[in-house]
C-alpha atoms as a PDB file:
ATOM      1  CA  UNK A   1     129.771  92.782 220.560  1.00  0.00           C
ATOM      2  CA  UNK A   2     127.223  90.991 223.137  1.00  0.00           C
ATOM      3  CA  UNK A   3     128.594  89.008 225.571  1.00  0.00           C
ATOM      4  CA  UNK A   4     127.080  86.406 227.384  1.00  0.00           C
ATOM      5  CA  UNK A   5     126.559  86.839 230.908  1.00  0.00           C
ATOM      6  CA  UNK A   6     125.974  84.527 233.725  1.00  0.00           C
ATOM      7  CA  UNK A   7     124.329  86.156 236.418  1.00  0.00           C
ATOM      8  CA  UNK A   8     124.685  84.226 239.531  1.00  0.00           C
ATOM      9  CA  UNK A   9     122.584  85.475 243.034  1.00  0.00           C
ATOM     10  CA  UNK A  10     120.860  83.579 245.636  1.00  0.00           C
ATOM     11  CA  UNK A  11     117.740  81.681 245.066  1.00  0.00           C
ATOM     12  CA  UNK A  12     117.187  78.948 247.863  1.00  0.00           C
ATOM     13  CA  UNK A  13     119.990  80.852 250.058  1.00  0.00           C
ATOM     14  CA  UNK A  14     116.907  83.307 250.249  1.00  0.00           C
ATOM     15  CA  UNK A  15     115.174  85.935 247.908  1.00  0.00           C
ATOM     16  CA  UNK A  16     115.144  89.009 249.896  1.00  0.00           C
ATOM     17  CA  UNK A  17     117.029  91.097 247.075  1.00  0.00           C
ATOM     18  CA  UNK A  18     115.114  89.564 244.146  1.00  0.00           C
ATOM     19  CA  UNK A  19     114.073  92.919 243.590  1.00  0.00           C
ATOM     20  CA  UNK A  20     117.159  93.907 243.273  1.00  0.00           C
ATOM     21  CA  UNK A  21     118.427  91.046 240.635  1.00  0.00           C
ATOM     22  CA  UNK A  22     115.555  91.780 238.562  1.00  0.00           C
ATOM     23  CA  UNK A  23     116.778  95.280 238.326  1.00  0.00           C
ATOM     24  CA  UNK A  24     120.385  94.425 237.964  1.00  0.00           C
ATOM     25  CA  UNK A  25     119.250  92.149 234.980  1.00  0.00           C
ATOM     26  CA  UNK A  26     117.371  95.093 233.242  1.00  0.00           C
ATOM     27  CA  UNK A  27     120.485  97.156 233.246  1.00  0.00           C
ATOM     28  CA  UNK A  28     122.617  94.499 231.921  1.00  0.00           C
ATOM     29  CA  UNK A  29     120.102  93.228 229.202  1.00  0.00           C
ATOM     30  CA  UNK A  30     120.449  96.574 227.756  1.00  0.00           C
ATOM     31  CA  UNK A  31     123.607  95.816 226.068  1.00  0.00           C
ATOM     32  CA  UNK A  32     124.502  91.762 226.716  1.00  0.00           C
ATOM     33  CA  UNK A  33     122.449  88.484 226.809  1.00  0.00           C
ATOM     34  CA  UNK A  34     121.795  87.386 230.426  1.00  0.00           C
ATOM     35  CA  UNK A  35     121.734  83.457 229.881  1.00  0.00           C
ATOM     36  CA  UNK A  36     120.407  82.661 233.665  1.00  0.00           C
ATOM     37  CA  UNK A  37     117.254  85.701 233.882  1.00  0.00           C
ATOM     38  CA  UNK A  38     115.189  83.487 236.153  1.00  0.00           C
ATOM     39  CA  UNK A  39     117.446  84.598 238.712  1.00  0.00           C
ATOM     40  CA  UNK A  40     116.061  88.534 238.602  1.00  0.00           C
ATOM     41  CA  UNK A  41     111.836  86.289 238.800  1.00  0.00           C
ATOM     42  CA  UNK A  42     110.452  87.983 241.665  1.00  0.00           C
ATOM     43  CA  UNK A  43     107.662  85.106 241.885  1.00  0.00           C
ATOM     44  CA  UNK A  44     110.418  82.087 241.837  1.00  0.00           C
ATOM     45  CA  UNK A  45     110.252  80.894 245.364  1.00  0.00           C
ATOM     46  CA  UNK A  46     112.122  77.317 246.178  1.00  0.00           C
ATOM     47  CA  UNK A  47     108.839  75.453 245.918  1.00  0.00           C
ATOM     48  CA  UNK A  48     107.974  75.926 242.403  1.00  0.00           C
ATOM     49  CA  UNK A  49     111.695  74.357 241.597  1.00  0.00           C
ATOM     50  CA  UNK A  50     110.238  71.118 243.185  1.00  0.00           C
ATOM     51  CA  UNK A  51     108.438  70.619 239.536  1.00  0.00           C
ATOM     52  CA  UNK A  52     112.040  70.208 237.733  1.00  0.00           C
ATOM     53  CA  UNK A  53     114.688  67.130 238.726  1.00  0.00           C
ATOM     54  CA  UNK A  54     117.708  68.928 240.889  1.00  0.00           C
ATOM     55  CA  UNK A  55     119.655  67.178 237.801  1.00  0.00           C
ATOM     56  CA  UNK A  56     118.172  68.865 235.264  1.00  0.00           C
ATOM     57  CA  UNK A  57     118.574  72.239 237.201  1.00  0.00           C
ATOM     58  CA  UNK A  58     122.311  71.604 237.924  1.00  0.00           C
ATOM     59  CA  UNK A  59     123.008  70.247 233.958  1.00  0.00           C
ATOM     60  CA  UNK A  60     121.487  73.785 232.679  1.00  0.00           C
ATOM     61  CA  UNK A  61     123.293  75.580 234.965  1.00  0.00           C
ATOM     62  CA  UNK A  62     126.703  73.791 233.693  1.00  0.00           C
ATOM     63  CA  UNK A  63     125.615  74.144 230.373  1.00  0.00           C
ATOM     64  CA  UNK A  64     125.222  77.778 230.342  1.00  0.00           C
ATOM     65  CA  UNK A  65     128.656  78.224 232.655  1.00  0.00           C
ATOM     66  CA  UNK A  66     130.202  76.748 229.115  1.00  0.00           C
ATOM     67  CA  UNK A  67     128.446  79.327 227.443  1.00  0.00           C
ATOM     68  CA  UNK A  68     128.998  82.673 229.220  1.00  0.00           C
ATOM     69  CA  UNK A  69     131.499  85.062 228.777  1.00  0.00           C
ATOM     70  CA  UNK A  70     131.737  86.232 232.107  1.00  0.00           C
ATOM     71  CA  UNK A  71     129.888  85.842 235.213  1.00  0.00           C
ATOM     72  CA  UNK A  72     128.076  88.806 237.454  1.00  0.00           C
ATOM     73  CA  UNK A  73     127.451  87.538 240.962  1.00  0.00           C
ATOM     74  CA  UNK A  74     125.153  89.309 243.676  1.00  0.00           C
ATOM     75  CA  UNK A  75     126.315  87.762 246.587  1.00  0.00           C
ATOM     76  CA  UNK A  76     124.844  90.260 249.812  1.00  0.00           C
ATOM     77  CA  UNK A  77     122.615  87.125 250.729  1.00  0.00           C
ATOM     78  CA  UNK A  78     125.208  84.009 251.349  1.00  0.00           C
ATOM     79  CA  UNK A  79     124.495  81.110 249.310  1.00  0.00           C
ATOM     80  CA  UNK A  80     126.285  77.771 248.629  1.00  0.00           C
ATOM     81  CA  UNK A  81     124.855  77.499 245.132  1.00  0.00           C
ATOM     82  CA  UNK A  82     126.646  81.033 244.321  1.00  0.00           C
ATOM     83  CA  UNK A  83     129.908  79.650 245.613  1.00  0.00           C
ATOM     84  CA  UNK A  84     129.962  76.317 244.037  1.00  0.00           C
ATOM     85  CA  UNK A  85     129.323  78.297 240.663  1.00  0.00           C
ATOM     86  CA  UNK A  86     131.874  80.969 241.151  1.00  0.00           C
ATOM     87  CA  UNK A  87     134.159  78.071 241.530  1.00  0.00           C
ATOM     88  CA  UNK A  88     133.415  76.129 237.964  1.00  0.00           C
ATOM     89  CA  UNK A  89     133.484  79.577 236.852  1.00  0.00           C
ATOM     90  CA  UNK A  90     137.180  80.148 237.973  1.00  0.00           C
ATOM     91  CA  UNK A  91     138.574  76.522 236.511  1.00  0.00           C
ATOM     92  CA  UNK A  92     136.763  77.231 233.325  1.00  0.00           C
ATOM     93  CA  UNK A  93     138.916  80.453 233.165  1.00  0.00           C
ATOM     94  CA  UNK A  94     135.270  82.814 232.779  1.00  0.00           C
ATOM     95  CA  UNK A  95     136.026  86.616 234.233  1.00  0.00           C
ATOM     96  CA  UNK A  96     133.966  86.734 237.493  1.00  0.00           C
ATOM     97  CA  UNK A  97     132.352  90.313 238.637  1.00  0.00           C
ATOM     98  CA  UNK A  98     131.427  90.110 242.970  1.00  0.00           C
ATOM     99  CA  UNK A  99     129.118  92.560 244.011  1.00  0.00           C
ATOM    100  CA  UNK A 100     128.509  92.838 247.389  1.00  0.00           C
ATOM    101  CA  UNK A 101     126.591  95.657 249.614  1.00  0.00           C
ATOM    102  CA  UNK A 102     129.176  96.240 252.254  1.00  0.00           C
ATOM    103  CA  UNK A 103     126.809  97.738 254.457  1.00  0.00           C
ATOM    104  CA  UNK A 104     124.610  94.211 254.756  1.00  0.00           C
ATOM    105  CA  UNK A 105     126.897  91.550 254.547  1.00  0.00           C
ATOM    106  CA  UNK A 106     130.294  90.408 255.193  1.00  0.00           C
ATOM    107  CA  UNK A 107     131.952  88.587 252.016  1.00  0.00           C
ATOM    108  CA  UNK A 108     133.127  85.336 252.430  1.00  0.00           C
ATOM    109  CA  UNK A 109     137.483  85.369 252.579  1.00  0.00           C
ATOM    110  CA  UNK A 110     137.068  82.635 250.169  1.00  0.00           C
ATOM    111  CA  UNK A 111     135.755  84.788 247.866  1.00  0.00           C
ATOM    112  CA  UNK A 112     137.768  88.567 249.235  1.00  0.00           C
ATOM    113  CA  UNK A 113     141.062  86.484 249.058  1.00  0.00           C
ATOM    114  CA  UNK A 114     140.698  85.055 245.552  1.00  0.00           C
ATOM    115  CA  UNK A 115     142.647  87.150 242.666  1.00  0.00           C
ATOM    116  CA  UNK A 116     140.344  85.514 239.803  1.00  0.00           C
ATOM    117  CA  UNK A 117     137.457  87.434 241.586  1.00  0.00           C
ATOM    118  CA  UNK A 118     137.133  91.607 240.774  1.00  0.00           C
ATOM    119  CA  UNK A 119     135.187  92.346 243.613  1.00  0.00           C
ATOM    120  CA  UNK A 120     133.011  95.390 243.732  1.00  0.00           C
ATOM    121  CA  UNK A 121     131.683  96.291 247.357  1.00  0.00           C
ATOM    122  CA  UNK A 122     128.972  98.907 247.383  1.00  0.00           C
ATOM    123  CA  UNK A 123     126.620 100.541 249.477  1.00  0.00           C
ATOM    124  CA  UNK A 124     123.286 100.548 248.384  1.00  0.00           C
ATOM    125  CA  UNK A 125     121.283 100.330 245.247  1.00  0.00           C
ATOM    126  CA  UNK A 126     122.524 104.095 243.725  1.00  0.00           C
ATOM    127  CA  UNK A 127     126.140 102.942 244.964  1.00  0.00           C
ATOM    128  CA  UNK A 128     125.526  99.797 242.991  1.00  0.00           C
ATOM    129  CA  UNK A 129     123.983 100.712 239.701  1.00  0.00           C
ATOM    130  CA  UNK A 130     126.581 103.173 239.300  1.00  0.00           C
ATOM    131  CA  UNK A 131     129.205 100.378 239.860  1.00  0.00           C
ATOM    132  CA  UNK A 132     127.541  98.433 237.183  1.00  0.00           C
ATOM    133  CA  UNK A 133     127.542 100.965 234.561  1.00  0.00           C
ATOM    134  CA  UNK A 134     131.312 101.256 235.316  1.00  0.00           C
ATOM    135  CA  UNK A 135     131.784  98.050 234.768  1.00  0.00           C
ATOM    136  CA  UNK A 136     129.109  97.650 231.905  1.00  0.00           C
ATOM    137  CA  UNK A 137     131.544 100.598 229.879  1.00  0.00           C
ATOM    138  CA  UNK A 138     134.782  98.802 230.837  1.00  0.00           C
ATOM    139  CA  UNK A 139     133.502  94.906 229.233  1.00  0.00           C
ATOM    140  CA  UNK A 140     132.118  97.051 226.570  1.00  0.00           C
END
């Protein structure tokens, strides 16, 4: 059965890896919905999000935190955005995936310390993919 996934990664925390999230969202569209793929747009940049109301941004996010299954976070590149949703995420009881690469970031203890959270430190994209499909067989 598809599940409904909530991918969570930085947008205005900065898009370095949006590469990367596009990619990630390929791999998991192969077998689940991805209910937040603007994340993985390699041309979203913070100014074109000045055309929508921060309320209506924040009111679809909610929206499709109700919906999800689970959520998949990317969270190399710190953002505040990422945290505040990982948090809704945990009080609405959703199972929450961390990646992080280990060799590029240092995760926040907030995030380490919290049992809700599987965490899933990598090093580099191989490292990752290959952490994904592990985890892609194991939600079915």
């Amino acid at each position: 059965m598809k599940k409904k996934i909530y991918y969570a990664a930085s947008i205005r925390g900065g898009r370095q890896d949006a590469f990367l999230y596009r990619r990630m969202i390929e791999k998991l569209k192969q077998h689940h919905q991805v209910l937040t793929e603007e994340a993985g747009n390699i041309f979203l940049c913070t100014d074109e999000q000045k055309h929508e109301y921060e309320a209506e941004i924040y009111q679809r996010g909610m929206d499709r935190l109700q919906e999800s299954d689970l959520i998949i976070a990317e969270c190399t590149n710190a953002s505040i955005g990422v945290g505040y949703e990982l948090c809704l995420g945990e009080q609405l009881k959703k199972e929450i995936h961390v990646f992080y690469d280990q060799s590029r970031s240092n995760l926040s203890v907030m995030i380490l310390g919290n049992k809700h959270c599987k965490i899933h430190p990598y090093n580099g994209e191989k490292d990752l993919m290959s952490k994904l499909d592990d985890l892609l067989v194991a939600i079915g």
